[in-house]
C-alpha atoms as a PDB file:
ATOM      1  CA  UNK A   1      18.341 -33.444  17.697  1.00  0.00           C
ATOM      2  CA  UNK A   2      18.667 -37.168  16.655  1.00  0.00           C
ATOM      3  CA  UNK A   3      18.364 -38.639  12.943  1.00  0.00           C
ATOM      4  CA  UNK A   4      15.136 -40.145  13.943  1.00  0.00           C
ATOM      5  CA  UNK A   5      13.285 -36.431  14.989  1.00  0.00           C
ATOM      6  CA  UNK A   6      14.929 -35.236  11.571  1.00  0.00           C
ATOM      7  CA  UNK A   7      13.390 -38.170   9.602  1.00  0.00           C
ATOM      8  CA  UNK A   8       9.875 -37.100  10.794  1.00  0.00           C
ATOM      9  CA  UNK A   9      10.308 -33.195  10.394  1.00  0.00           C
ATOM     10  CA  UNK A  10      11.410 -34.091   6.908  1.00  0.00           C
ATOM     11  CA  UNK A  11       7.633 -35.124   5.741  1.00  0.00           C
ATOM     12  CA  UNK A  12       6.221 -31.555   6.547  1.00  0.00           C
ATOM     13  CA  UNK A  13       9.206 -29.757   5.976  1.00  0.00           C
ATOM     14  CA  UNK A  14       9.125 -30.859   1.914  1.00  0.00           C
ATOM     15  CA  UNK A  15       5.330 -30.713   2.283  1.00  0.00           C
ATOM     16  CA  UNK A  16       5.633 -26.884   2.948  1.00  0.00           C
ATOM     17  CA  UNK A  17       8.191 -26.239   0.312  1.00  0.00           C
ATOM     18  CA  UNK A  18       5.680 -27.656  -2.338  1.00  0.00           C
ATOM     19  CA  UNK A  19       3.168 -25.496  -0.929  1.00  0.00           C
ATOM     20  CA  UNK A  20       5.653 -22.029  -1.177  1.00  0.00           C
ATOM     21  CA  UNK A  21       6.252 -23.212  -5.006  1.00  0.00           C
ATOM     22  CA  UNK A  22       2.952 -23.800  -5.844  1.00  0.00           C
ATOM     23  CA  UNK A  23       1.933 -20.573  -4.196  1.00  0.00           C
ATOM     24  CA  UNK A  24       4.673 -18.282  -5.674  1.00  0.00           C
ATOM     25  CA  UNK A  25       3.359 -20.038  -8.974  1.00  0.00           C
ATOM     26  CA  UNK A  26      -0.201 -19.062  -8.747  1.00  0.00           C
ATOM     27  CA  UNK A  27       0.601 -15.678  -7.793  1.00  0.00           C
ATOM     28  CA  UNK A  28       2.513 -14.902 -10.656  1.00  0.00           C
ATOM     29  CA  UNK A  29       0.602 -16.393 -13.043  1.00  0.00           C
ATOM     30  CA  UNK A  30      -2.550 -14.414 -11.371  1.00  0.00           C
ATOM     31  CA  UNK A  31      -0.887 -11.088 -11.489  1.00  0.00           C
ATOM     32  CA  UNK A  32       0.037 -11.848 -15.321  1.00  0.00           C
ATOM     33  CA  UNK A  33      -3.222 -12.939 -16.110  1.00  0.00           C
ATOM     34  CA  UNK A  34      -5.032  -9.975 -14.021  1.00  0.00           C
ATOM     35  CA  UNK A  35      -2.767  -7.328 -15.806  1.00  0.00           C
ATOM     36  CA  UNK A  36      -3.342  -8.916 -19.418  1.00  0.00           C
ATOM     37  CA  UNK A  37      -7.371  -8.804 -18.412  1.00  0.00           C
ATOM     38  CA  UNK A  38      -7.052  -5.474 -17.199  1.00  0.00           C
ATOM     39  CA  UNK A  39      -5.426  -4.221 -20.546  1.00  0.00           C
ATOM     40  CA  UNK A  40      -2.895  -2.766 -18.788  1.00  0.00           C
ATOM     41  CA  UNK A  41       0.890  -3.662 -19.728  1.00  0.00           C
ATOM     42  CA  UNK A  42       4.563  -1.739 -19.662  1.00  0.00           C
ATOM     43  CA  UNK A  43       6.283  -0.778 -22.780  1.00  0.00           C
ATOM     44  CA  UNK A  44      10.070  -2.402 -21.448  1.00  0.00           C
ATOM     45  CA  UNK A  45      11.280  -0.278 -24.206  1.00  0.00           C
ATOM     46  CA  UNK A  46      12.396   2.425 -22.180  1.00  0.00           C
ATOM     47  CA  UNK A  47      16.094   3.287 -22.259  1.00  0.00           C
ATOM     48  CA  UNK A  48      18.723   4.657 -19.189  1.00  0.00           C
ATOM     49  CA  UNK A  49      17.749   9.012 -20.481  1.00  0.00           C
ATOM     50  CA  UNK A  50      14.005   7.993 -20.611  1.00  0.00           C
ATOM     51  CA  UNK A  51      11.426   7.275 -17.959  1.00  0.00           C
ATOM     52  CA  UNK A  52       9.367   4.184 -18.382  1.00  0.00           C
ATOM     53  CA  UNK A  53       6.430   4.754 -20.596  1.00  0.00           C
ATOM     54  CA  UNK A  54       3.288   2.985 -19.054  1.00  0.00           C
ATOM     55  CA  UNK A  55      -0.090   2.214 -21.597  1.00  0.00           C
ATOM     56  CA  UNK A  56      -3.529   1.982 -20.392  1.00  0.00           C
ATOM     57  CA  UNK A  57      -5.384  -0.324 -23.468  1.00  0.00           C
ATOM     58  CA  UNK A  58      -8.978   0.354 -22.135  1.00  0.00           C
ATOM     59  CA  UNK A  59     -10.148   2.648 -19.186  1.00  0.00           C
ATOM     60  CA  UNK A  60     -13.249   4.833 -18.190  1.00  0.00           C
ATOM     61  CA  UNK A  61     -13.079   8.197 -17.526  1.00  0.00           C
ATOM     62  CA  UNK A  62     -14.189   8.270 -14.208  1.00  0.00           C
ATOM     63  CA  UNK A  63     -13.552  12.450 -13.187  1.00  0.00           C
ATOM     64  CA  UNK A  64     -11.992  15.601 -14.842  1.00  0.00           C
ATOM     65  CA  UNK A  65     -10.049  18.067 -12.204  1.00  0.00           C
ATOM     66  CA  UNK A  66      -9.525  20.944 -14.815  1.00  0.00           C
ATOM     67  CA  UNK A  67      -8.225  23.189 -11.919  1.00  0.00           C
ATOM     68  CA  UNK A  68      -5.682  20.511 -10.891  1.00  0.00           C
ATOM     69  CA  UNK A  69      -5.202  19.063 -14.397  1.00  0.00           C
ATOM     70  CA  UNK A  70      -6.038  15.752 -13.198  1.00  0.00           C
ATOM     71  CA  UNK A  71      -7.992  12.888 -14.626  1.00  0.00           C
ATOM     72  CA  UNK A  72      -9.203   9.851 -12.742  1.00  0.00           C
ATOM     73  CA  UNK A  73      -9.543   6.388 -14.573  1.00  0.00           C
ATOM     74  CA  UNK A  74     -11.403   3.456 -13.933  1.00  0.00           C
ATOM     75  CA  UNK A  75     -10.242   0.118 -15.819  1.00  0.00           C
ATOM     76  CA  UNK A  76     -12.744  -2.821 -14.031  1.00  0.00           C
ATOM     77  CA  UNK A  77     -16.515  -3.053 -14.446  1.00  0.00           C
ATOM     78  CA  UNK A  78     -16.609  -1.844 -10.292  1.00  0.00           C
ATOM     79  CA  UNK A  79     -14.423   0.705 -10.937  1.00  0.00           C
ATOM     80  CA  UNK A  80     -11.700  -0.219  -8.013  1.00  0.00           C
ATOM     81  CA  UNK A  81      -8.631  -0.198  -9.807  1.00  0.00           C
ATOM     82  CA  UNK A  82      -7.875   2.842 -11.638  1.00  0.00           C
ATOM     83  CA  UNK A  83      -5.424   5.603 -12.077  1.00  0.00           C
ATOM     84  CA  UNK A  84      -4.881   9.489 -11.601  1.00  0.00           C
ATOM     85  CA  UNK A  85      -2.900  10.930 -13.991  1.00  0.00           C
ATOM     86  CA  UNK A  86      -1.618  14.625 -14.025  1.00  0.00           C
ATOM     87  CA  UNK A  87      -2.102  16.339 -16.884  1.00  0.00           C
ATOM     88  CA  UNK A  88       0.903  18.588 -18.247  1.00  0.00           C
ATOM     89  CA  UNK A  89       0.774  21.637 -20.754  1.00  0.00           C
ATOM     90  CA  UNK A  90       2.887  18.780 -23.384  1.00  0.00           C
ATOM     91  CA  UNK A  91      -0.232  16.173 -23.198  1.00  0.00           C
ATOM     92  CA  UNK A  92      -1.407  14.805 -26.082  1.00  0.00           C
ATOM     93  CA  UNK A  93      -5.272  14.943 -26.250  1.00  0.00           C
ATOM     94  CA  UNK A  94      -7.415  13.696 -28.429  1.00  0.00           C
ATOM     95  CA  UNK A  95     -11.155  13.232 -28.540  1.00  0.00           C
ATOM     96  CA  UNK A  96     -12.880  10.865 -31.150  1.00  0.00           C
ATOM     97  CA  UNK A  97      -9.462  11.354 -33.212  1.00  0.00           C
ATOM     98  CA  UNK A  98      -9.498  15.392 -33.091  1.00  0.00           C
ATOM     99  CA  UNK A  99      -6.789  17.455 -30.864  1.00  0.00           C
ATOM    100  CA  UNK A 100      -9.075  18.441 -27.499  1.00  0.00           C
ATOM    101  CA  UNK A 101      -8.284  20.453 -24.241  1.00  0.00           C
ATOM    102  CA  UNK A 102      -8.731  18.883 -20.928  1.00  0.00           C
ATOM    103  CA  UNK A 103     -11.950  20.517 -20.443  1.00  0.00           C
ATOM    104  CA  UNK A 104     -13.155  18.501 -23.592  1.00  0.00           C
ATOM    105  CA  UNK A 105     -12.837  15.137 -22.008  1.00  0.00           C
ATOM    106  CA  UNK A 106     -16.428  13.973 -21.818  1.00  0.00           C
ATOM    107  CA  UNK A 107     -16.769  11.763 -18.369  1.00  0.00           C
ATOM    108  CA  UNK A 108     -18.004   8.231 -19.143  1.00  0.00           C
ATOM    109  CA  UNK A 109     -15.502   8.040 -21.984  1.00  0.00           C
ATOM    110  CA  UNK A 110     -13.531   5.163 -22.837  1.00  0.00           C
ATOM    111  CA  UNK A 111     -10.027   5.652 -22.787  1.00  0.00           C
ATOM    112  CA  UNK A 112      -6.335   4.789 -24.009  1.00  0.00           C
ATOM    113  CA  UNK A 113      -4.021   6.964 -22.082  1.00  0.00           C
ATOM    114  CA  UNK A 114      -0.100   6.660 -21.805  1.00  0.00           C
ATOM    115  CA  UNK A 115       1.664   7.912 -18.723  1.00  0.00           C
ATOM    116  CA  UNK A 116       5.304   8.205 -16.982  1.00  0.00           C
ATOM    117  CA  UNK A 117       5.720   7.967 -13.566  1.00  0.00           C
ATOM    118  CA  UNK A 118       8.147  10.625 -12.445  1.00  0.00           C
ATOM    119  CA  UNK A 119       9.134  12.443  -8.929  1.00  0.00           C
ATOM    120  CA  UNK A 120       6.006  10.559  -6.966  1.00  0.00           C
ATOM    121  CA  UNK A 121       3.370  11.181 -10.046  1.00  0.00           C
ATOM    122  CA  UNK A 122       2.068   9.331 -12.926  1.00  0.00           C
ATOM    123  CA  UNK A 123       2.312  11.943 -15.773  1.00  0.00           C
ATOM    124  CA  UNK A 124      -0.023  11.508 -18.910  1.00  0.00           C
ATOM    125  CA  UNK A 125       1.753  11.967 -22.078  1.00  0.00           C
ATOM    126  CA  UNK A 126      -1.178  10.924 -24.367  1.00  0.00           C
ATOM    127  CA  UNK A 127      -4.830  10.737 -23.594  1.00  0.00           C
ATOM    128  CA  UNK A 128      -7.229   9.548 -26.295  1.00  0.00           C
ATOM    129  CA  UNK A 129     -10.908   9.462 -25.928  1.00  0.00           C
ATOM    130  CA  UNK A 130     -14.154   7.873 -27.551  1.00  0.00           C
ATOM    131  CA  UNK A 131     -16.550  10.102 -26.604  1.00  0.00           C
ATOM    132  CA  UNK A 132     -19.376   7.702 -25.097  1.00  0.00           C
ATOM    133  CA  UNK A 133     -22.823   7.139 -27.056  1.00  0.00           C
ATOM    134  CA  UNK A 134     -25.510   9.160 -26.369  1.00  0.00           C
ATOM    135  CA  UNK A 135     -28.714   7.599 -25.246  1.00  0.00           C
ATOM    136  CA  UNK A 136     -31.702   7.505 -27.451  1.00  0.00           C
ATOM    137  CA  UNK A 137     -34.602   9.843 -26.462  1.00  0.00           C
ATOM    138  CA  UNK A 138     -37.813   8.040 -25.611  1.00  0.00           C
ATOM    139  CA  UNK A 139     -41.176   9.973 -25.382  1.00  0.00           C
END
């Protein structure tokens, strides 16, 4: 290759490496700004003996699996991203601020849930539920 074919690949070649920057830019700023929106974020306060403790700020209650203690969460307004926790026998329920059982989760609720992903499975350790508001009955 002479000096003169590198002189000319050198145009596209630092052409393309803006591109990759700008790119690797916008996607991380995207994710951020999708997460934030979402009002889902990590608590980075987890230590070595401790698995990382993930918070859902504001989900729907999409489906309750009482016979696979299971709940399925929405978090967009088309419902595509979303998460299905299992629920354990040390789960922290609550429903409009009163201790509930899973069976008590009303579907359509909104939702602040905490969760720890261990062995393949995102484990809820706290679920906490606004029961939704009941329509008004019209004659």
């Amino acid at each position: 290759m002479s000096p003169q074919d590198l002189r000319y690949l050198g145009g596209p070649l630092i052409a393309l490496a803006v591109v990759g920057v700008f790119a690797a830019g916008l996607g991380y700023g995207g994710y951020r700004i999708a997460r934030h929106l979402l009002g889902w974020n990590v608590d980075v306060r987890a230590t070595q003996h401790e698995s990382l403790q993930i918070n859902i700020d504001d989900a729907t209650l999409r489906r309750v699996d009482v016979a696979d203690s299971k709940v399925e969460l929405t978090s967009d307004l088309l419902g595509m991203f979303g998460a299905t926790l299992l629920v354990t026998p040390t789960t922290e329920i609550r429903v409009d601020d009163k201790p509930a059982q899973l069976r008590d989760l009303p579907q359509g609720a909104r939702v602040r849930a905490a969760y720890q992903w261990r062995d393949g499975f995102k484990i809820a350790s706290r679920i906490a539920a606004e029961a939704p508001p009941r329509a008004p009955i019209t004659r």
